[in-house]
PDB file of N, CA and C in Angstrom:
ATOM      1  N   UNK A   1      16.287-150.707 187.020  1.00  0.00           N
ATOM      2  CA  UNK A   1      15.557-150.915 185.788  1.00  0.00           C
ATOM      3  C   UNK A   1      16.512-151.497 184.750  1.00  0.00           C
ATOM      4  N   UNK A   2      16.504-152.393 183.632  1.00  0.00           N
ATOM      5  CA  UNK A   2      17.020-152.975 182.797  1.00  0.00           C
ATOM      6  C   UNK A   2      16.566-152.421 181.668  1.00  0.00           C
ATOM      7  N   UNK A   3      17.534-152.371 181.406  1.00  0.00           N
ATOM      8  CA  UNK A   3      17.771-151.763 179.795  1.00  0.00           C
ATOM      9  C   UNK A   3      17.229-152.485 178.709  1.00  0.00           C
ATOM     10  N   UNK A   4      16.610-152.515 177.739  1.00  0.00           N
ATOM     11  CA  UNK A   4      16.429-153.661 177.002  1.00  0.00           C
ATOM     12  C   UNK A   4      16.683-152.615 175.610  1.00  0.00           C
ATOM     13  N   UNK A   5      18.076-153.748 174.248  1.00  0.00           N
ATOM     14  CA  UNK A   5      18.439-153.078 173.507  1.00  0.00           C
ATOM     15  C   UNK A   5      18.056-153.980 172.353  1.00  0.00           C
ATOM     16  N   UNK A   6      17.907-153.714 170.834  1.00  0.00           N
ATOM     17  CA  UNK A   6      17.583-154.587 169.727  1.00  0.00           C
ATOM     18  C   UNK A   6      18.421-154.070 168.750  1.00  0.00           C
ATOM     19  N   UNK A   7      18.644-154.649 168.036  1.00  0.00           N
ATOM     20  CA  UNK A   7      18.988-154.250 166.584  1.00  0.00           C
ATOM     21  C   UNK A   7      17.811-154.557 165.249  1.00  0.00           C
ATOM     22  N   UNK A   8      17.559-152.865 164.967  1.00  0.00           N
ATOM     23  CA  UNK A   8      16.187-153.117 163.673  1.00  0.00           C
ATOM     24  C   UNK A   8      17.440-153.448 162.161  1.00  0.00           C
ATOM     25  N   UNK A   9      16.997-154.748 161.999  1.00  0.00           N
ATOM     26  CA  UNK A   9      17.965-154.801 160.689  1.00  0.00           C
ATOM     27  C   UNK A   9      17.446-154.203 159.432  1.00  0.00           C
ATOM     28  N   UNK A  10      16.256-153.996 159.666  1.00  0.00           N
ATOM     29  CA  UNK A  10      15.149-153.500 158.152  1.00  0.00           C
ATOM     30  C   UNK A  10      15.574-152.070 158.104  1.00  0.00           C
ATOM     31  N   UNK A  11      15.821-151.433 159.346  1.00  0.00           N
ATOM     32  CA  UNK A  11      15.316-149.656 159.615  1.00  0.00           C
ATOM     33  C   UNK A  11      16.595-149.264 158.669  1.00  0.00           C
ATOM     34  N   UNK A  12      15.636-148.138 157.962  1.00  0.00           N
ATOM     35  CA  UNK A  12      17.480-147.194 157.489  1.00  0.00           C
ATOM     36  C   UNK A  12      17.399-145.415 157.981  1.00  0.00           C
ATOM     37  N   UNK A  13      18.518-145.601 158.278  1.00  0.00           N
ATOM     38  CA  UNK A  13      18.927-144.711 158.644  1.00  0.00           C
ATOM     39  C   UNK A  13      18.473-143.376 158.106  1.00  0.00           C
ATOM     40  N   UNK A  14      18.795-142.076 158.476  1.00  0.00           N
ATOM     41  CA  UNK A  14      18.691-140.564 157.885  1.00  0.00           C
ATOM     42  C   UNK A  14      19.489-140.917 156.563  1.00  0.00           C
ATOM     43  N   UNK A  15      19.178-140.763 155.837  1.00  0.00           N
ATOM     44  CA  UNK A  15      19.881-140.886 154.539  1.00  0.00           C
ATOM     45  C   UNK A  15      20.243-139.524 153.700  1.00  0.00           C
ATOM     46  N   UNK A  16      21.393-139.045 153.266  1.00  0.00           N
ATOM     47  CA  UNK A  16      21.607-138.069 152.942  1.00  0.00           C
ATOM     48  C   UNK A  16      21.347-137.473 151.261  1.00  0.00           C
ATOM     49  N   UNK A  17      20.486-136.268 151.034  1.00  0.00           N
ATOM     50  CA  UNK A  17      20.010-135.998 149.822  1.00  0.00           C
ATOM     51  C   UNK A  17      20.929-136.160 148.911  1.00  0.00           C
ATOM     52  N   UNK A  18      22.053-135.783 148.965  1.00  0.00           N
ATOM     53  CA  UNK A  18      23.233-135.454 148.009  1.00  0.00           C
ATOM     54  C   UNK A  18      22.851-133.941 147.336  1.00  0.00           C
ATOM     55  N   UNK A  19      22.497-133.141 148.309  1.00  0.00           N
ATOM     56  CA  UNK A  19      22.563-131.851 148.165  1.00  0.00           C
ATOM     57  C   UNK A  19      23.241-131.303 149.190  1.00  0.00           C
ATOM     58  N   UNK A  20      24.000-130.027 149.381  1.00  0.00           N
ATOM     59  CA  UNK A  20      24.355-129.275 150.492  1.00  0.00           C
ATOM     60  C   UNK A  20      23.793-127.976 150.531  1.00  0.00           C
ATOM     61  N   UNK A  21      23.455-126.981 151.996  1.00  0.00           N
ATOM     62  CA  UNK A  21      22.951-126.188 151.819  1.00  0.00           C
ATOM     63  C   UNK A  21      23.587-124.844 151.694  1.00  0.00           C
ATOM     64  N   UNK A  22      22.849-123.268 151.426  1.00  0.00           N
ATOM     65  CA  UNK A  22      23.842-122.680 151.323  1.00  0.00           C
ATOM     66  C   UNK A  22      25.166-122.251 152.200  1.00  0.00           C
ATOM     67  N   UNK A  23      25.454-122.858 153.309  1.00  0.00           N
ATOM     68  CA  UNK A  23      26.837-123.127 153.907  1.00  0.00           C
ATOM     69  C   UNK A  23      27.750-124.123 153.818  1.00  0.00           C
ATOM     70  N   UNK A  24      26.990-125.284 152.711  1.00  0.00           N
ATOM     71  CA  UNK A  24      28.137-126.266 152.305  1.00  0.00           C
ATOM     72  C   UNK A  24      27.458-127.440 153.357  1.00  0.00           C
ATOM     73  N   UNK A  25      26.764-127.077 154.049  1.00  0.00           N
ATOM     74  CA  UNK A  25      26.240-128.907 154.891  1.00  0.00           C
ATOM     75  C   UNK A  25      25.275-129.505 154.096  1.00  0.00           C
ATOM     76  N   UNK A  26      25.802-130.652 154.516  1.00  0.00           N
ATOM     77  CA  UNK A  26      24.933-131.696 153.881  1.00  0.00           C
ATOM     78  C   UNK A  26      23.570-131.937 154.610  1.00  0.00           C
ATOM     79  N   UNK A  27      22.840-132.253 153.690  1.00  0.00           N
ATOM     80  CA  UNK A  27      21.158-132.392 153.815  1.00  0.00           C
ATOM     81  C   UNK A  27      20.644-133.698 153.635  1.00  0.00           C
ATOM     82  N   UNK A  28      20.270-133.932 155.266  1.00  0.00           N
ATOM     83  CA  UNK A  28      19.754-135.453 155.476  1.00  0.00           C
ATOM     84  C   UNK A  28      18.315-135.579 155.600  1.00  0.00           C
ATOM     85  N   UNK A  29      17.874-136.324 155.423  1.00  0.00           N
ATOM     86  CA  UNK A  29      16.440-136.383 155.827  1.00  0.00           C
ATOM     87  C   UNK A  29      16.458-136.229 157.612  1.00  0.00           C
ATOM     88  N   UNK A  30      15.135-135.866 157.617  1.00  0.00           N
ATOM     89  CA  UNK A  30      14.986-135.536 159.064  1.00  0.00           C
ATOM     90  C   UNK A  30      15.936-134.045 159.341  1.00  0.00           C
ATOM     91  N   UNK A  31      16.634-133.216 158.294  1.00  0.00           N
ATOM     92  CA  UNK A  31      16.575-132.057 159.210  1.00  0.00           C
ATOM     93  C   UNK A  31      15.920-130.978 158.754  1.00  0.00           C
ATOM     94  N   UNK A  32      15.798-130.083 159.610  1.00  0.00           N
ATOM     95  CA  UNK A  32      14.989-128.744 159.584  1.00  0.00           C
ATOM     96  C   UNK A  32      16.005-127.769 159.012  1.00  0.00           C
ATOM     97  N   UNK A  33      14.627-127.222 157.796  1.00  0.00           N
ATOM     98  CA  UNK A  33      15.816-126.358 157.347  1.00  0.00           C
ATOM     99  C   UNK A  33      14.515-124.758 156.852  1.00  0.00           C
ATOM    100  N   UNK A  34      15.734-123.894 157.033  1.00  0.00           N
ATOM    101  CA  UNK A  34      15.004-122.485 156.428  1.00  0.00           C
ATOM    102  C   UNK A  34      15.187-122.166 155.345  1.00  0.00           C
ATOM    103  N   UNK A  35      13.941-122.026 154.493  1.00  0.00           N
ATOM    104  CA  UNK A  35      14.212-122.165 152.349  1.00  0.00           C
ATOM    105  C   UNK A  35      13.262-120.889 152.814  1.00  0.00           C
ATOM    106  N   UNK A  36      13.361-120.934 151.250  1.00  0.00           N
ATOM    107  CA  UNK A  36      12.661-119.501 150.359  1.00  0.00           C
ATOM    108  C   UNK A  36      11.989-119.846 149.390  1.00  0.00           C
ATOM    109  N   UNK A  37      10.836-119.789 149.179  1.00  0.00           N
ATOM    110  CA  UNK A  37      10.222-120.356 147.946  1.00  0.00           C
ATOM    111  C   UNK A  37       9.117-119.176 147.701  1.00  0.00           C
ATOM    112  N   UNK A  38       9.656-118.299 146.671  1.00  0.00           N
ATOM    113  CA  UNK A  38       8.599-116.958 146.053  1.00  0.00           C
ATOM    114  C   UNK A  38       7.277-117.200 145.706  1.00  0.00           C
ATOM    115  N   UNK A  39       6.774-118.145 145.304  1.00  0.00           N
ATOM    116  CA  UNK A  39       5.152-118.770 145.181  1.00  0.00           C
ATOM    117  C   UNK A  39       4.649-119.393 145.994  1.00  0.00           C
ATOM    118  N   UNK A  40       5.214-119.193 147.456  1.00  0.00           N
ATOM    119  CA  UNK A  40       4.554-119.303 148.527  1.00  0.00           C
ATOM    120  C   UNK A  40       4.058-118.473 149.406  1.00  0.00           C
ATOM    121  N   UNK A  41       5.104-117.544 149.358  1.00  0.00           N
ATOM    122  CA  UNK A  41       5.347-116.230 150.586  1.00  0.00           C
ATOM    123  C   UNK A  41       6.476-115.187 150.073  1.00  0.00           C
ATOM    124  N   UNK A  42       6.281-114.280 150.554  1.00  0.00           N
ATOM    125  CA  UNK A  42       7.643-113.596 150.389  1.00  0.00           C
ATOM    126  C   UNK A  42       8.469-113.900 151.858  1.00  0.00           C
ATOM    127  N   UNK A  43       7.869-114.734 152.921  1.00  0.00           N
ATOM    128  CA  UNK A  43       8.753-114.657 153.798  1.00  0.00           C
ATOM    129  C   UNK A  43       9.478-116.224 153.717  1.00  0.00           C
ATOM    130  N   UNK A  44      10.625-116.196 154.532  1.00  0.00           N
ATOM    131  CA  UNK A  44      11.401-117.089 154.504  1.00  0.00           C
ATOM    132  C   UNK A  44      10.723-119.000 155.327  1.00  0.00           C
ATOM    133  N   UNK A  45      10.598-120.188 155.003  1.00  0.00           N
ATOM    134  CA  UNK A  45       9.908-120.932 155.386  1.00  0.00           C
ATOM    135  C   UNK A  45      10.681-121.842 156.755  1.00  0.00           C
ATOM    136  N   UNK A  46      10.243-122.489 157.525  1.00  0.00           N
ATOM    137  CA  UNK A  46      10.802-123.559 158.009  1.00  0.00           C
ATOM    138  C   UNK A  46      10.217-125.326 157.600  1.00  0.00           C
ATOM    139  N   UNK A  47      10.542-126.110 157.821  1.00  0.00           N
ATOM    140  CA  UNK A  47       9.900-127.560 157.457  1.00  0.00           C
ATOM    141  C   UNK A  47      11.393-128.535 157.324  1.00  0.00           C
ATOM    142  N   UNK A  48      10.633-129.509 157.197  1.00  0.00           N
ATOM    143  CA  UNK A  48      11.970-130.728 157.402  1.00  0.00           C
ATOM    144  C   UNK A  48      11.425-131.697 156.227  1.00  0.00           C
ATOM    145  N   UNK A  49      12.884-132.379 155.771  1.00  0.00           N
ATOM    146  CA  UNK A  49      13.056-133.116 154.976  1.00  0.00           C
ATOM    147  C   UNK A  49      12.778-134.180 154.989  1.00  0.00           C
ATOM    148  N   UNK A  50      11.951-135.200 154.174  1.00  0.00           N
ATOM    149  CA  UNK A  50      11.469-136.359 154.573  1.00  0.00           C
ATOM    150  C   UNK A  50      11.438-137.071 153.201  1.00  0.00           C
ATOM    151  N   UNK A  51      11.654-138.158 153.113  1.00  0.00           N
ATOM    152  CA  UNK A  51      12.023-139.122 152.275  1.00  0.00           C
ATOM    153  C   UNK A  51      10.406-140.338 151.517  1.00  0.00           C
ATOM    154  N   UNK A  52      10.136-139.915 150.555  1.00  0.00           N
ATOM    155  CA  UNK A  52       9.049-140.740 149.750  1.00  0.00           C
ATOM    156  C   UNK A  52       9.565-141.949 149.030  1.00  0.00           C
ATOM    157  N   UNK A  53       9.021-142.893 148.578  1.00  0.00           N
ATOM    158  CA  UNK A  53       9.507-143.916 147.666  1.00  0.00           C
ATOM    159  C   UNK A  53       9.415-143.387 146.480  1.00  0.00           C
ATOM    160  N   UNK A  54       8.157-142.623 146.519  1.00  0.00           N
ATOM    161  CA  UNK A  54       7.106-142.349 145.147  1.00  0.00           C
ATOM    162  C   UNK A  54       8.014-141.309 144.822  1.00  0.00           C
ATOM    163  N   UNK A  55       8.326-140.632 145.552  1.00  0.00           N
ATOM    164  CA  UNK A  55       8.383-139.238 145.029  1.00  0.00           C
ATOM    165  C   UNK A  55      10.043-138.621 145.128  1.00  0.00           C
ATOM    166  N   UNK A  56      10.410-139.362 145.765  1.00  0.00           N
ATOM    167  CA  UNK A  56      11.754-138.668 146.322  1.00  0.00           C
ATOM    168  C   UNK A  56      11.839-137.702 147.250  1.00  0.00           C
ATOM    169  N   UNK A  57      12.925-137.122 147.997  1.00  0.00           N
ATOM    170  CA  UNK A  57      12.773-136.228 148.882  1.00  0.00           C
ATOM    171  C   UNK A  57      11.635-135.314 149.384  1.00  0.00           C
ATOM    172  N   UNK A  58      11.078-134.717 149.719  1.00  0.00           N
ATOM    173  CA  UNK A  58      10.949-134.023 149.954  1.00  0.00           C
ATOM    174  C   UNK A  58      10.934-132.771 150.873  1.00  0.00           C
ATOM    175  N   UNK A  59      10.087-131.199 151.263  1.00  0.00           N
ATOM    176  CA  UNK A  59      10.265-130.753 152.358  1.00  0.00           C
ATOM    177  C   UNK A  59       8.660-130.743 152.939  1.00  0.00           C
ATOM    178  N   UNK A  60       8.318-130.985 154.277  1.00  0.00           N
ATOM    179  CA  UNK A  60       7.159-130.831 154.599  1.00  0.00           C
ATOM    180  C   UNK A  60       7.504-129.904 155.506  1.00  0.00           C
ATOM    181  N   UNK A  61       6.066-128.577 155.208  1.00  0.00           N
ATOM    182  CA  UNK A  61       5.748-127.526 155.991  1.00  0.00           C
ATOM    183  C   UNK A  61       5.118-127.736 157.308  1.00  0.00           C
ATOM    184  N   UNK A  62       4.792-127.060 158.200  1.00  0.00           N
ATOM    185  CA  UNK A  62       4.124-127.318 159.301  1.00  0.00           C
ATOM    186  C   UNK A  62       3.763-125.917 158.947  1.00  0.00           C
ATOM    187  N   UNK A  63       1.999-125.251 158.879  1.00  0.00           N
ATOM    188  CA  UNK A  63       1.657-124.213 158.237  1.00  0.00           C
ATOM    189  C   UNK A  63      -0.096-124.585 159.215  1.00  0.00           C
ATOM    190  N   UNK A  64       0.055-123.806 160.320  1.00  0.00           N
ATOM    191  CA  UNK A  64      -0.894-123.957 161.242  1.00  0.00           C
ATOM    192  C   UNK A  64      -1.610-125.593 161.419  1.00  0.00           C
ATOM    193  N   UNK A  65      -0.787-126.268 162.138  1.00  0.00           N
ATOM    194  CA  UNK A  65      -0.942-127.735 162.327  1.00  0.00           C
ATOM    195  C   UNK A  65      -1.167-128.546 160.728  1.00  0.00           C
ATOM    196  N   UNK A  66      -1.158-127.618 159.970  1.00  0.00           N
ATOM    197  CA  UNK A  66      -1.288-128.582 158.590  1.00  0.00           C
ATOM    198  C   UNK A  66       0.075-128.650 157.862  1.00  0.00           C
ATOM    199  N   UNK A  67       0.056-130.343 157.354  1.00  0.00           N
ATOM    200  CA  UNK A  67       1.336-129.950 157.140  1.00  0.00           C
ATOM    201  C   UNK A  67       1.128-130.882 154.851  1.00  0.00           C
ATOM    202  N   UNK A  68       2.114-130.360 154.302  1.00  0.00           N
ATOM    203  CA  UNK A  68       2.072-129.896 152.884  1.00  0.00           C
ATOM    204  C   UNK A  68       3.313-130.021 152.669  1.00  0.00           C
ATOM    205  N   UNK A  69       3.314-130.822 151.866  1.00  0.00           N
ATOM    206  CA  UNK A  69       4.429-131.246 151.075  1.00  0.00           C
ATOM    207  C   UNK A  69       5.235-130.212 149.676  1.00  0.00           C
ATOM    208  N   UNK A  70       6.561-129.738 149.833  1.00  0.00           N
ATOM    209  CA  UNK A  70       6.628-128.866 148.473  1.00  0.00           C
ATOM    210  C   UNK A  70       7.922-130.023 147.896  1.00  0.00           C
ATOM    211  N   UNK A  71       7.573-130.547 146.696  1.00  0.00           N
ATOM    212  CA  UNK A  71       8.817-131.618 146.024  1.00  0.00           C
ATOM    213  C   UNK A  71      10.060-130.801 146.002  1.00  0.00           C
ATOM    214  N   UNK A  72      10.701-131.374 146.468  1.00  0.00           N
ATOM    215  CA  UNK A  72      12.515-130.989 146.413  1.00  0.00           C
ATOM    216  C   UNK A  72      12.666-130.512 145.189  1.00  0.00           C
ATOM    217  N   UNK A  73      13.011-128.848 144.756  1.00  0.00           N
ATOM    218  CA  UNK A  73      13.454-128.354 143.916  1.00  0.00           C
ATOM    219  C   UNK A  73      15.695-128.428 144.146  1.00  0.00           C
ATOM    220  N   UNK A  74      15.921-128.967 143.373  1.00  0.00           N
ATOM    221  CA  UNK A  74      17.174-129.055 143.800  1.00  0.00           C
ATOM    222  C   UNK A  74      17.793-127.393 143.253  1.00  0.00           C
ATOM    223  N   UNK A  75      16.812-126.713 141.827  1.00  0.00           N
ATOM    224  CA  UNK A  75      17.064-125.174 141.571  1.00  0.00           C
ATOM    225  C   UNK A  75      16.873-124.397 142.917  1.00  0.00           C
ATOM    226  N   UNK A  76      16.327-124.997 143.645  1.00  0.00           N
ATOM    227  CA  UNK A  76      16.568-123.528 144.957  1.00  0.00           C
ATOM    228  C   UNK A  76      17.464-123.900 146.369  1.00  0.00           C
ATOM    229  N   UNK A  77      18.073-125.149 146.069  1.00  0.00           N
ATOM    230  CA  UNK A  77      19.083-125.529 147.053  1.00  0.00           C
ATOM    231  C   UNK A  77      19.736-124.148 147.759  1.00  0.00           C
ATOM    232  N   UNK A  78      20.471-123.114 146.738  1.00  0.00           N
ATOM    233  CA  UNK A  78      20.676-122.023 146.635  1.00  0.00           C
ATOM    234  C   UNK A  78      19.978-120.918 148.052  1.00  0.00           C
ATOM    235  N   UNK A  79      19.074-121.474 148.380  1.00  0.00           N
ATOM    236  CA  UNK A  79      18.098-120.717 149.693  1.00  0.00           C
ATOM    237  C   UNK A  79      18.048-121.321 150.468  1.00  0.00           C
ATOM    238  N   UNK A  80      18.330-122.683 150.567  1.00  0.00           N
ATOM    239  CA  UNK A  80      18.118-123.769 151.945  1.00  0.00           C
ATOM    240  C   UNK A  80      19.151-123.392 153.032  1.00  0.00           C
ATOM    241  N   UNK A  81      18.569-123.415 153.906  1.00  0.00           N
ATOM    242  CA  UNK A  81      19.615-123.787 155.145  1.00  0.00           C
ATOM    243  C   UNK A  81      19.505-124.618 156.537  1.00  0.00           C
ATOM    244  N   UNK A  82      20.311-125.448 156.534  1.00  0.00           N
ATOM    245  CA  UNK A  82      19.874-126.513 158.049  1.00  0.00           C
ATOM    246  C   UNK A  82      20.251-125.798 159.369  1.00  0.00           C
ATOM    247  N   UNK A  83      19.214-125.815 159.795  1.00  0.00           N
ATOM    248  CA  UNK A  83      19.306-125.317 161.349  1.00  0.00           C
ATOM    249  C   UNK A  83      18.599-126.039 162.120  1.00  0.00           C
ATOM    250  N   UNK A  84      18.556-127.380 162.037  1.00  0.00           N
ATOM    251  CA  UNK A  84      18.715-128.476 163.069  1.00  0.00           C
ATOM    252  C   UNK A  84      18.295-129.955 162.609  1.00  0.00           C
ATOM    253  N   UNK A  85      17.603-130.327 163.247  1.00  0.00           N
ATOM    254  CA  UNK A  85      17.032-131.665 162.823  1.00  0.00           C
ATOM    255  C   UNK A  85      15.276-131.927 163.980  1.00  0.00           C
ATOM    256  N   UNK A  86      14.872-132.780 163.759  1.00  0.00           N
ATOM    257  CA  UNK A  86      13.837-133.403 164.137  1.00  0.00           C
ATOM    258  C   UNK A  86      13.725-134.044 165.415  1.00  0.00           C
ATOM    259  N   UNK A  87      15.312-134.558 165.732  1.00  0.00           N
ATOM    260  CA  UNK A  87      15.430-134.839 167.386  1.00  0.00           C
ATOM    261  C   UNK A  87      15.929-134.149 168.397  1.00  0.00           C
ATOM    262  N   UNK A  88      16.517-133.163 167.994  1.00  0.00           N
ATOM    263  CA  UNK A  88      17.307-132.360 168.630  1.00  0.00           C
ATOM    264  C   UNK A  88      16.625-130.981 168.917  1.00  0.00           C
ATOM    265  N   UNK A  89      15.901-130.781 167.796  1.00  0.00           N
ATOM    266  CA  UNK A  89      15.195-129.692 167.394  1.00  0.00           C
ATOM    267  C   UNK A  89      14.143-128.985 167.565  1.00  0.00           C
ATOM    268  N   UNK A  90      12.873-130.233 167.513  1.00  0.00           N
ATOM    269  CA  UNK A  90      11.779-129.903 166.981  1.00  0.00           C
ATOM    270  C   UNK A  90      10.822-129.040 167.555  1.00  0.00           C
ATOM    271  N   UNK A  91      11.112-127.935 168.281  1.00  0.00           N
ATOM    272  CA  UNK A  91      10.657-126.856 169.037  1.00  0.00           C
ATOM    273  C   UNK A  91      11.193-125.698 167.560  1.00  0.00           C
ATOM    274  N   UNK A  92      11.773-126.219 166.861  1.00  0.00           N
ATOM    275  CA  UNK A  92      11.991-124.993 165.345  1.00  0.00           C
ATOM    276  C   UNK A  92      10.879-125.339 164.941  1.00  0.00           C
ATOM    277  N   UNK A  93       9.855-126.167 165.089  1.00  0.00           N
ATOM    278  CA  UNK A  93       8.994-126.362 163.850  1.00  0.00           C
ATOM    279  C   UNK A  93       7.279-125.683 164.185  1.00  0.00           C
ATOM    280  N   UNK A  94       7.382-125.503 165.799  1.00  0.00           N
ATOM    281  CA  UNK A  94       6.231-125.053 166.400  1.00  0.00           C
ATOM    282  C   UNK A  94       5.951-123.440 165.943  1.00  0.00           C
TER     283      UNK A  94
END
Protein backbone atom coordinates (compact mmCIF):
# COMPACT_ATOMS: atom_id res chain seq x y z
CA UNK A 1 0.00 0.00 0.00
CA UNK A 2 1.40 3.60 -0.66
CA UNK A 3 1.44 6.09 1.53
CA UNK A 4 0.12 9.24 0.29
CA UNK A 5 1.43 12.50 2.35
CA UNK A 6 0.35 16.49 1.88
CA UNK A 7 1.19 19.45 3.46
CA UNK A 8 -2.18 21.62 4.71
CA UNK A 9 -0.56 25.11 4.47
CA UNK A 10 -3.92 26.87 5.75
CA UNK A 11 -4.32 24.26 8.91
CA UNK A 12 -3.04 25.63 12.34
CA UNK A 13 -1.97 23.85 14.63
CA UNK A 14 -3.15 23.20 18.63
CA UNK A 15 -2.43 26.55 19.62
CA UNK A 16 -1.56 27.28 23.11
CA UNK A 17 -3.99 29.43 25.57
CA UNK A 18 -1.24 31.20 27.39
CA UNK A 19 -2.60 29.84 30.51
CA UNK A 20 -1.05 26.95 32.62
CA UNK A 21 -2.84 24.59 34.75
CA UNK A 22 -2.76 23.99 38.35
CA UNK A 23 0.61 21.92 37.88
CA UNK A 24 2.27 24.55 35.77
CA UNK A 25 1.35 22.82 32.10
CA UNK A 26 0.50 24.58 29.51
CA UNK A 27 -3.02 24.58 27.99
CA UNK A 28 -3.52 23.90 24.33
CA UNK A 29 -6.48 23.62 22.57
CA UNK A 30 -7.59 20.19 22.04
CA UNK A 31 -6.74 19.04 25.59
CA UNK A 32 -8.89 17.50 28.17
CA UNK A 33 -8.90 18.90 31.24
CA UNK A 34 -10.61 18.45 34.90
CA UNK A 35 -12.04 22.14 36.22
CA UNK A 36 -14.37 23.03 38.90
CA UNK A 37 -16.91 25.40 38.25
CA UNK A 38 -19.45 25.97 41.56
CA UNK A 39 -22.55 27.12 39.33
CA UNK A 40 -22.53 24.09 37.69
CA UNK A 41 -22.08 21.21 40.11
CA UNK A 42 -20.43 20.72 43.15
CA UNK A 43 -18.64 17.93 41.42
CA UNK A 44 -15.47 18.25 39.59
CA UNK A 45 -16.01 18.55 35.42
CA UNK A 46 -14.23 16.99 32.43
CA UNK A 47 -14.37 18.74 28.68
CA UNK A 48 -11.73 19.97 26.26
CA UNK A 49 -10.55 23.12 25.04
CA UNK A 50 -11.49 24.43 21.78
CA UNK A 51 -10.72 27.53 20.05
CA UNK A 52 -13.64 30.21 18.59
CA UNK A 53 -12.86 33.24 16.39
CA UNK A 54 -15.87 34.93 18.01
CA UNK A 55 -15.29 34.13 21.23
CA UNK A 56 -11.95 32.98 22.18
CA UNK A 57 -11.08 29.85 23.91
CA UNK A 58 -13.14 27.99 25.19
CA UNK A 59 -14.11 24.61 27.33
CA UNK A 60 -16.78 22.29 25.85
CA UNK A 61 -18.61 19.80 28.15
CA UNK A 62 -19.74 16.49 26.97
CA UNK A 63 -22.92 16.30 29.57
CA UNK A 64 -25.00 13.20 28.30
CA UNK A 65 -24.12 13.39 24.47
CA UNK A 66 -24.83 17.17 24.72
CA UNK A 67 -22.22 19.17 24.52
CA UNK A 68 -22.14 23.22 26.01
CA UNK A 69 -19.85 25.54 25.87
CA UNK A 70 -18.59 27.39 29.37
CA UNK A 71 -16.27 30.76 28.08
CA UNK A 72 -12.76 30.46 29.43
CA UNK A 73 -12.75 32.04 32.83
CA UNK A 74 -9.02 32.65 33.11
CA UNK A 75 -10.24 33.49 37.33
CA UNK A 76 -10.56 29.72 37.72
CA UNK A 77 -7.41 28.58 35.85
CA UNK A 78 -6.65 27.96 39.60
CA UNK A 79 -8.96 24.46 39.28
CA UNK A 80 -7.99 23.33 35.79
CA UNK A 81 -6.07 20.43 35.18
CA UNK A 82 -4.84 18.59 31.85
CA UNK A 83 -5.15 15.05 31.84
CA UNK A 84 -4.83 14.40 28.27
CA UNK A 85 -5.84 15.54 24.99
CA UNK A 86 -8.39 14.63 22.23
CA UNK A 87 -6.08 12.14 20.31
CA UNK A 88 -4.59 10.31 22.68
CA UNK A 89 -7.35 10.45 25.01
CA UNK A 90 -10.68 10.66 24.12
CA UNK A 91 -12.08 7.65 26.06
CA UNK A 92 -11.71 10.63 29.20
CA UNK A 93 -14.55 12.25 27.66
CA UNK A 94 -17.12 9.22 27.45
Amino acid sequence: MREIKFRNIHGQPEQYTGIKDINGVEIYEGDIIKFHVVMLSPDDKVGYVKYYPEYGYSIVLTLNRVLRQEYWASGDKHTVEVIGNIHENEELLH
